[in-house]
Protein backbone atom coordinates (compact mmCIF):
# COMPACT_ATOMS: atom_id res chain seq x y z
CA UNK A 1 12.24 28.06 -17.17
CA UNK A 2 12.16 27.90 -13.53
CA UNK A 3 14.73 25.98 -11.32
CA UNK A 4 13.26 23.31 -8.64
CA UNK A 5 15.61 22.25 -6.00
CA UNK A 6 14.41 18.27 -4.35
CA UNK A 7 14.56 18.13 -0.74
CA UNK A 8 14.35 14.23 -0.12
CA UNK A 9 13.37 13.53 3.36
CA UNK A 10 15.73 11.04 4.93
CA UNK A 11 14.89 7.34 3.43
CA UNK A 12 17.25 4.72 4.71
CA UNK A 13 15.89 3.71 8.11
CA UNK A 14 12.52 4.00 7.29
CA UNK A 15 13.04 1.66 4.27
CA UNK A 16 15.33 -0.80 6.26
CA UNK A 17 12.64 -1.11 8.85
CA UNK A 18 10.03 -1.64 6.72
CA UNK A 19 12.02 -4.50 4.84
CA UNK A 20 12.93 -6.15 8.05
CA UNK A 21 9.01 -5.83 9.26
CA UNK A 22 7.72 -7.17 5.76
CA UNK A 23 10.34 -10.11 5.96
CA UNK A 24 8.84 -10.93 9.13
CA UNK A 25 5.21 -10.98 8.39
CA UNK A 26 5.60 -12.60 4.95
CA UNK A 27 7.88 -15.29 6.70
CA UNK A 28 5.05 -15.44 9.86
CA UNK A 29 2.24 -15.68 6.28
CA UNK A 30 4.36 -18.50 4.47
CA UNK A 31 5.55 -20.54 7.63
CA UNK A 32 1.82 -20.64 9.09
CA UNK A 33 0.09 -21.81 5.55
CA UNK A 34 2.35 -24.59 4.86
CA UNK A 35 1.28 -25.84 8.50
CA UNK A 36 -2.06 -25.55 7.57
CA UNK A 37 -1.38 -28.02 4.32
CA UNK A 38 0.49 -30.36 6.80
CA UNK A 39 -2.23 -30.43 9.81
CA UNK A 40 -5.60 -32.25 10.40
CA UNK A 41 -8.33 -30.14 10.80
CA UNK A 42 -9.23 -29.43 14.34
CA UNK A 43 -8.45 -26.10 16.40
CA UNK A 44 -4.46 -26.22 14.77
CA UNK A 45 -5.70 -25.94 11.73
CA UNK A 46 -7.87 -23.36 12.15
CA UNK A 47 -5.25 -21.26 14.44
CA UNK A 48 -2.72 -21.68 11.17
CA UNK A 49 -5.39 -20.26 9.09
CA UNK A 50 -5.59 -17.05 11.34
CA UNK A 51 -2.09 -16.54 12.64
CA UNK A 52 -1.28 -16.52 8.12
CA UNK A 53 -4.40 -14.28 7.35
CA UNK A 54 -3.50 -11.87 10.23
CA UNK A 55 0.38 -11.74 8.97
CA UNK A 56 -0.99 -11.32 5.68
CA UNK A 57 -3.22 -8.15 5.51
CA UNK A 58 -0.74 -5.63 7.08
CA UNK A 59 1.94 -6.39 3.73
CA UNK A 60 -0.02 -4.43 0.75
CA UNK A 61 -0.24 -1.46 3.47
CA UNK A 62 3.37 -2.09 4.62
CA UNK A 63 4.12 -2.41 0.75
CA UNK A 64 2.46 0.94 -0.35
CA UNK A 65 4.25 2.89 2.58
CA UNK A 66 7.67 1.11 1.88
CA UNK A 67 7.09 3.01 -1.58
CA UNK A 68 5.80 6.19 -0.72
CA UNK A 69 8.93 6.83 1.20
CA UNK A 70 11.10 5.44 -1.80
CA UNK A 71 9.08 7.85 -4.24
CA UNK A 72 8.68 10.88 -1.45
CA UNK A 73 10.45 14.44 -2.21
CA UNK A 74 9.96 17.96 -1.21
CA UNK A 75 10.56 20.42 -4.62
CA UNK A 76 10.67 24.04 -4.23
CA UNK A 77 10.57 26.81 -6.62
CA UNK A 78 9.66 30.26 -6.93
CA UNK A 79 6.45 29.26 -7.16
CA UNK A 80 5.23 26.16 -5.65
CA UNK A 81 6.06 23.84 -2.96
CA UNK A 82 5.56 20.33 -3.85
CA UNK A 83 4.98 17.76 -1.57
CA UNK A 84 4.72 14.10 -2.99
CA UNK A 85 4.64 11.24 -0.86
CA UNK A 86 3.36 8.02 -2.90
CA UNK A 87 -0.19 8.57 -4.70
CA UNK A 88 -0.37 11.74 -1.86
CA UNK A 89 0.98 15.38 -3.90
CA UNK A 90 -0.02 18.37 -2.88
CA UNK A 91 0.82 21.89 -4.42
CA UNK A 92 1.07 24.71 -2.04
CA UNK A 93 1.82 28.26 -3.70
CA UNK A 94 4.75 30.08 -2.37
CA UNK A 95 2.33 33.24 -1.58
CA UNK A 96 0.19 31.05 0.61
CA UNK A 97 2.88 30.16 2.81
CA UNK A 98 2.35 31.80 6.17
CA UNK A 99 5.66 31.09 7.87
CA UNK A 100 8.01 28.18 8.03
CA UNK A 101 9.81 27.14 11.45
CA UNK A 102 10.64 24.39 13.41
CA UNK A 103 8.57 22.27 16.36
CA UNK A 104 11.33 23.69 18.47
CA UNK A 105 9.60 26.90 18.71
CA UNK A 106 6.16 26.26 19.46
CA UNK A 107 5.08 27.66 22.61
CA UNK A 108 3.90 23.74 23.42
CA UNK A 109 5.42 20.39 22.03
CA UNK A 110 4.01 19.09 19.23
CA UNK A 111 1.97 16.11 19.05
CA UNK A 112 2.48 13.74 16.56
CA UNK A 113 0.49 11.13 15.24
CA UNK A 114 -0.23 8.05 17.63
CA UNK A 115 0.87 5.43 15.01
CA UNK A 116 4.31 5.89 13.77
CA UNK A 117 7.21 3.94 12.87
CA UNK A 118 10.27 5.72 11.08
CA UNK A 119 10.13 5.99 7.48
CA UNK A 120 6.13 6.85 7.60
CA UNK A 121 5.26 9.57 10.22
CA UNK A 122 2.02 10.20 8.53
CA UNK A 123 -1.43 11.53 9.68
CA UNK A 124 -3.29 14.63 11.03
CA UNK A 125 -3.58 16.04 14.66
CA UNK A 126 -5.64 19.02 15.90
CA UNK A 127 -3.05 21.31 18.05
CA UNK A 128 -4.21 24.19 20.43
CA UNK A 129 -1.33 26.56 19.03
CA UNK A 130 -1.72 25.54 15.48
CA UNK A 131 -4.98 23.91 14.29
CA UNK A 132 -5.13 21.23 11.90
CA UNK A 133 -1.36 19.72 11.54
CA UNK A 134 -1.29 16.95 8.79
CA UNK A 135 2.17 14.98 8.51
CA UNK A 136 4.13 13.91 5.56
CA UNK A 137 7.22 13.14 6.72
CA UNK A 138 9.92 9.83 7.54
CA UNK A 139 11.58 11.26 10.70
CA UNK A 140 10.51 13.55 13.87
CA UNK A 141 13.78 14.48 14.83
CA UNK A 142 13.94 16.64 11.89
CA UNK A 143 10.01 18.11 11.18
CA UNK A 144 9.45 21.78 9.87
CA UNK A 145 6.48 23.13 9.82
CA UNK A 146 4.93 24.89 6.92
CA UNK A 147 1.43 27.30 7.62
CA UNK A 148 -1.09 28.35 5.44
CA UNK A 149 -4.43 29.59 5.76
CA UNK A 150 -6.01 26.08 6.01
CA UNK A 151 -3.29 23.65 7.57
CA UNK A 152 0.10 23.09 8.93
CA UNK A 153 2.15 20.81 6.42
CA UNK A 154 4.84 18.67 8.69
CA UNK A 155 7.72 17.88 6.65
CA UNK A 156 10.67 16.38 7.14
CA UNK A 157 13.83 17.24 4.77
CA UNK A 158 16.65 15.42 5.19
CA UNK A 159 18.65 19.14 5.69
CA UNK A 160 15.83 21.48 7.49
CA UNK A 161 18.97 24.09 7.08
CA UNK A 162 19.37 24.08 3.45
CA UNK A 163 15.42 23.99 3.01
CA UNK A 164 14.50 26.50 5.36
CA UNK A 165 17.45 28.76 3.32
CA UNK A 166 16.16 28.05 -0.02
CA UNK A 167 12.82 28.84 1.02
CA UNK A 168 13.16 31.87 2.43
CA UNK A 169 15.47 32.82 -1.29
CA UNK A 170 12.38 31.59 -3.20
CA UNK A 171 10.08 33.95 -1.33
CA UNK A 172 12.78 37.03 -1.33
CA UNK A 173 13.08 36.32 -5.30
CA UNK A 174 9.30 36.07 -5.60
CA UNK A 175 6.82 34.67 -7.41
CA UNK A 176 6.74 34.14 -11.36
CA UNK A 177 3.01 33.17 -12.09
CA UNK A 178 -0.01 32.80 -9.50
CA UNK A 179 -1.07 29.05 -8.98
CA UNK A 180 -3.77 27.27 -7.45
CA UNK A 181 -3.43 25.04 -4.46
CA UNK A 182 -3.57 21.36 -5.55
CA UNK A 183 -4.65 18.28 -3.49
CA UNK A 184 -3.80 14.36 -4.99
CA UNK A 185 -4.90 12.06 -2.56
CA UNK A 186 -4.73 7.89 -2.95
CA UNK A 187 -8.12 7.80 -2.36
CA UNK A 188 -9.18 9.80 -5.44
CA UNK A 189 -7.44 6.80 -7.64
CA UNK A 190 -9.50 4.39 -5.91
CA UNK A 191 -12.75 6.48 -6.65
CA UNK A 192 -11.68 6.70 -10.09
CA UNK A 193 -11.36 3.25 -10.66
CA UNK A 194 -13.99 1.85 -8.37
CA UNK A 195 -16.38 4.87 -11.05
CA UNK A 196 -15.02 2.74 -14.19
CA UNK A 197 -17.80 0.05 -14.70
CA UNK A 198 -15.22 -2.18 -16.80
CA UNK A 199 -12.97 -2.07 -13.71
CA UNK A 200 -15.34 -2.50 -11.20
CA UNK A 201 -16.34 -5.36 -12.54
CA UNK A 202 -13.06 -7.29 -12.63
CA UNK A 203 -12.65 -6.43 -8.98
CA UNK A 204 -15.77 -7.73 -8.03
CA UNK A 205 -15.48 -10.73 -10.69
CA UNK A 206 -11.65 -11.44 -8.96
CA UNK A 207 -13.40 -10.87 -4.86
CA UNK A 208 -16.30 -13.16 -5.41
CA UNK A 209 -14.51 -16.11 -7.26
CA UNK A 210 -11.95 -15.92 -4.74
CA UNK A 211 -14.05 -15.77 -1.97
CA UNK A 212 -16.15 -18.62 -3.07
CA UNK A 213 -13.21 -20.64 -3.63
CA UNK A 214 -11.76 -20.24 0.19
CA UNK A 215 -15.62 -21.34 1.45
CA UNK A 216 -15.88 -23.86 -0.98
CA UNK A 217 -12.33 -25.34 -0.29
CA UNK A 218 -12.43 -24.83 3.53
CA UNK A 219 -16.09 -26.66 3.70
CA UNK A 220 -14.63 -29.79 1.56
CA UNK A 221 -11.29 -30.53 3.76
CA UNK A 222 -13.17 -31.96 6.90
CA UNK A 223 -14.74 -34.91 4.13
CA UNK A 224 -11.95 -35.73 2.28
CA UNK A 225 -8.97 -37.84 3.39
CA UNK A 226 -6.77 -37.51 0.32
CA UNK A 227 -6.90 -35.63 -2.65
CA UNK A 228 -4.75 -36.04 -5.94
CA UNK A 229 -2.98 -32.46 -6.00
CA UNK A 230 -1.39 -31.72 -8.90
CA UNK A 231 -0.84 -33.30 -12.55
CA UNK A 232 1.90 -35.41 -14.31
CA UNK A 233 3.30 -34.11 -17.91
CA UNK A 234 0.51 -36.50 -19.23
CA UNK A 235 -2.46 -34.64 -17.24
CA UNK A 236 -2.98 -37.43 -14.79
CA UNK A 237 -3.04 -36.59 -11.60
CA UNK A 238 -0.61 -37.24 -9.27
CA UNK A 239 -0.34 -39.78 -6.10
CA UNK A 240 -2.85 -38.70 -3.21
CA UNK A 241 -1.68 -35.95 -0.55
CA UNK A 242 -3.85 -34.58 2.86
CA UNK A 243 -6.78 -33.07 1.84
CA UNK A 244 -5.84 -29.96 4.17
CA UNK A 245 -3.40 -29.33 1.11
CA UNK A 246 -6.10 -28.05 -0.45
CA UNK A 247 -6.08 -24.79 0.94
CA UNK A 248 -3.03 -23.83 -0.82
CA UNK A 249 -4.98 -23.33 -4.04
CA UNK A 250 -7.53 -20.26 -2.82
CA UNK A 251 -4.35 -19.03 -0.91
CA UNK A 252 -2.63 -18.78 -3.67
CA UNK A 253 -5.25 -17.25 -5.90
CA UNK A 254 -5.87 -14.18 -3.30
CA UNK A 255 -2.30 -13.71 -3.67
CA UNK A 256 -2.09 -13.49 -7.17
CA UNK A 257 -5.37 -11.41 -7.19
CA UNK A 258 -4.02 -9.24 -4.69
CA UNK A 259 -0.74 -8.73 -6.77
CA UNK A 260 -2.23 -7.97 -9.52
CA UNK A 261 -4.96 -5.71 -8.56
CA UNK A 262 -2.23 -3.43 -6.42
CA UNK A 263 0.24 -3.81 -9.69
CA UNK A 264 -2.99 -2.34 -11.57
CA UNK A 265 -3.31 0.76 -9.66
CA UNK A 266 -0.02 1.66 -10.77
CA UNK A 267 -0.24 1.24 -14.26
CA UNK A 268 -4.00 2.99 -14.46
CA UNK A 269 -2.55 6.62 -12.54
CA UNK A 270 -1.50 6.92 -16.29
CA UNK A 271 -3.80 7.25 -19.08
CA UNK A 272 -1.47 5.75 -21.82
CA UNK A 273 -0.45 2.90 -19.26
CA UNK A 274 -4.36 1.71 -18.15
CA UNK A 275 -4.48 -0.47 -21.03
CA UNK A 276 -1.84 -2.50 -18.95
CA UNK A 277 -4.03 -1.94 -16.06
CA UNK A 278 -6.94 -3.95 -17.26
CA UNK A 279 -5.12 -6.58 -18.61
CA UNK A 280 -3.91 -7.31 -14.98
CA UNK A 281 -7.15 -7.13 -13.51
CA UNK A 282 -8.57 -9.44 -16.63
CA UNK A 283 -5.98 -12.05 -15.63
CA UNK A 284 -6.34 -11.70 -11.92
CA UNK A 285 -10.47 -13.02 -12.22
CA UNK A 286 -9.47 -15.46 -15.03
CA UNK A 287 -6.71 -16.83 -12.68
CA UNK A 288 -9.10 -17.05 -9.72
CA UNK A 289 -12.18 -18.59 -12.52
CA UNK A 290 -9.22 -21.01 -13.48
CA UNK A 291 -8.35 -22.19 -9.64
CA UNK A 292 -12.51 -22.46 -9.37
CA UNK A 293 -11.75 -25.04 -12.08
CA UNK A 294 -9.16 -26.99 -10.85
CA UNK A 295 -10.52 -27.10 -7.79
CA UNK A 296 -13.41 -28.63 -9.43
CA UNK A 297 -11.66 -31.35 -11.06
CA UNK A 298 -9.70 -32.01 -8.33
CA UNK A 299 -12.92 -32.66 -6.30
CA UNK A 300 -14.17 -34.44 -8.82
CA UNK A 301 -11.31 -37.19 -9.09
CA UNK A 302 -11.07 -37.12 -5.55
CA UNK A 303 -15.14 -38.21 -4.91
């Protein structure tokens, strides 16, 4: 059996940063929706409606990075060095390792990717000295560099020391078996799925209901006054609110249906957990189908 050694790269910032940028935008997203319920349509409302939607679509991306860090590691054997950062793995065999060193000694500095925040120092750049550089790492200040024949891995172990010592052990002890480099990138999951006709059709099912609910929702507010939103325990509806409350309902349904299609992903990487996977998707249309329905009724009472 062969012993791998984990090399976490350095977690806490990153992860504290992302949690205090998250907070913020999900705070900005929350705060700027319920003034949309509580403002007459005019140029307010429809400022509301952006400022949320903008605060909005950076969290899944914020989300998947906050948990690519939390899930990241660097293992090392006599073999293989694995590099797993989220969905992102990558195999590189111990005998295709050029040389291993740090930034330090490049003949020029190093230049890193142009969007970075600690915690997610992620991306490719073209170098001069070294070619193709693609980073996987959390923090600059403590980058190694790893060569093959086609790229420079950037990686950032949370003890370059200790790494760069077991590494060079692992190549002085040699290699058990010969293995194949390996490439796992997010994108091939998306493929996948996107390739599965059942899936695709949720997705699409889940996008077009909710998108027809925001247009159909957002084109009724400027005729109503009043709408009855929501139901007694009897299923009567309730005393008249704004009609700009309305929008709360398609909100509300894109973030269920974005929940649950991001929760799916998860579950389908596994073939004995995609069952699971479907059933999410299944109830993130029928959720939007069953807002298309309320919505309806609501209407409906209201005219």
């Amino acid at each position: 059996m062969i012993e791998t050694a984990s090399f976490p790269p350095p977690r806490q910032r990153g992860l504290v940063i992302h949690g205090i940028v998250m907070a913020a935008l999900l705070t900005i997203c929350v705060l700027s929706f319920w003034r949309v319920s509580q403002t007459e349509v005019g140029p307010a409302f429809s400022l509301y409606i952006l400022l949320g939607v903008v605060s909005f679509i950076p969290l899944p991306f914020l989300g998947y990075r906050a948990y690519a860090l939390l899930r990241s590691d660097y293992l090392l054997n006599r073999n293989t060095l694995r590099i797993v950062w989220g969905l992102r793995v990558e195999d590189v065999p111990i005998s295709d390792v050029e040389w291993l060193r740090s930034p330090a000694h490049l003949n020029e500095p190093l230049r890193l990717p142009r969007i970075r925040i600690p915690g997610a120092v992620l991306g490719r750049r073209v170098t001069p000295e070294l070619g193709q550089v693609e980073f996987v790492a959390s923090e600059t200040g403590k980058l190694l560099l790893v060569a093959t024949a086609r790229r420079v891995f950037a990686i950032s172990p949370d003890n370059p020391a200790h790494f760069a010592a077991s590494f060079q052990h692992a190549i002085e002890m040699g290699s058990l078996a010969q293995s194949a480099p390996q490439s796992q990138y997010p994108s091939f999951l998306l493929s996948e799925v996107w390739s599965n006709r059942a899936a695709r059709s949720l997705w699409l099912a889940g996008v077009f209901l909710n998108a027809g609910l925001f247009i159909w929702v957002t084109a009724f507010i400027p005729r109503l006054d009043q709408v009855p939103l929501g139901f007694s325990a009897a299923l009567r509806p309730l005393g008249p609110v704004p009609a700009t409350q309305l929008i709360l309902l398609p909100i509300l349904s894109i973030l269920l249906f974005v929940t649950g299609t991001l929760a799916g992903l998860f579950f389908y990487r596994r073939p004995e957990e995609r069952p699971l996977a479907f059933i999410l998707w299944g109830f993130s249309a029928l959720s939007a189908l069953m807002f298309n329905v309320a919505v309806l009724i609501l209407l409906t009472t209201a005219i």
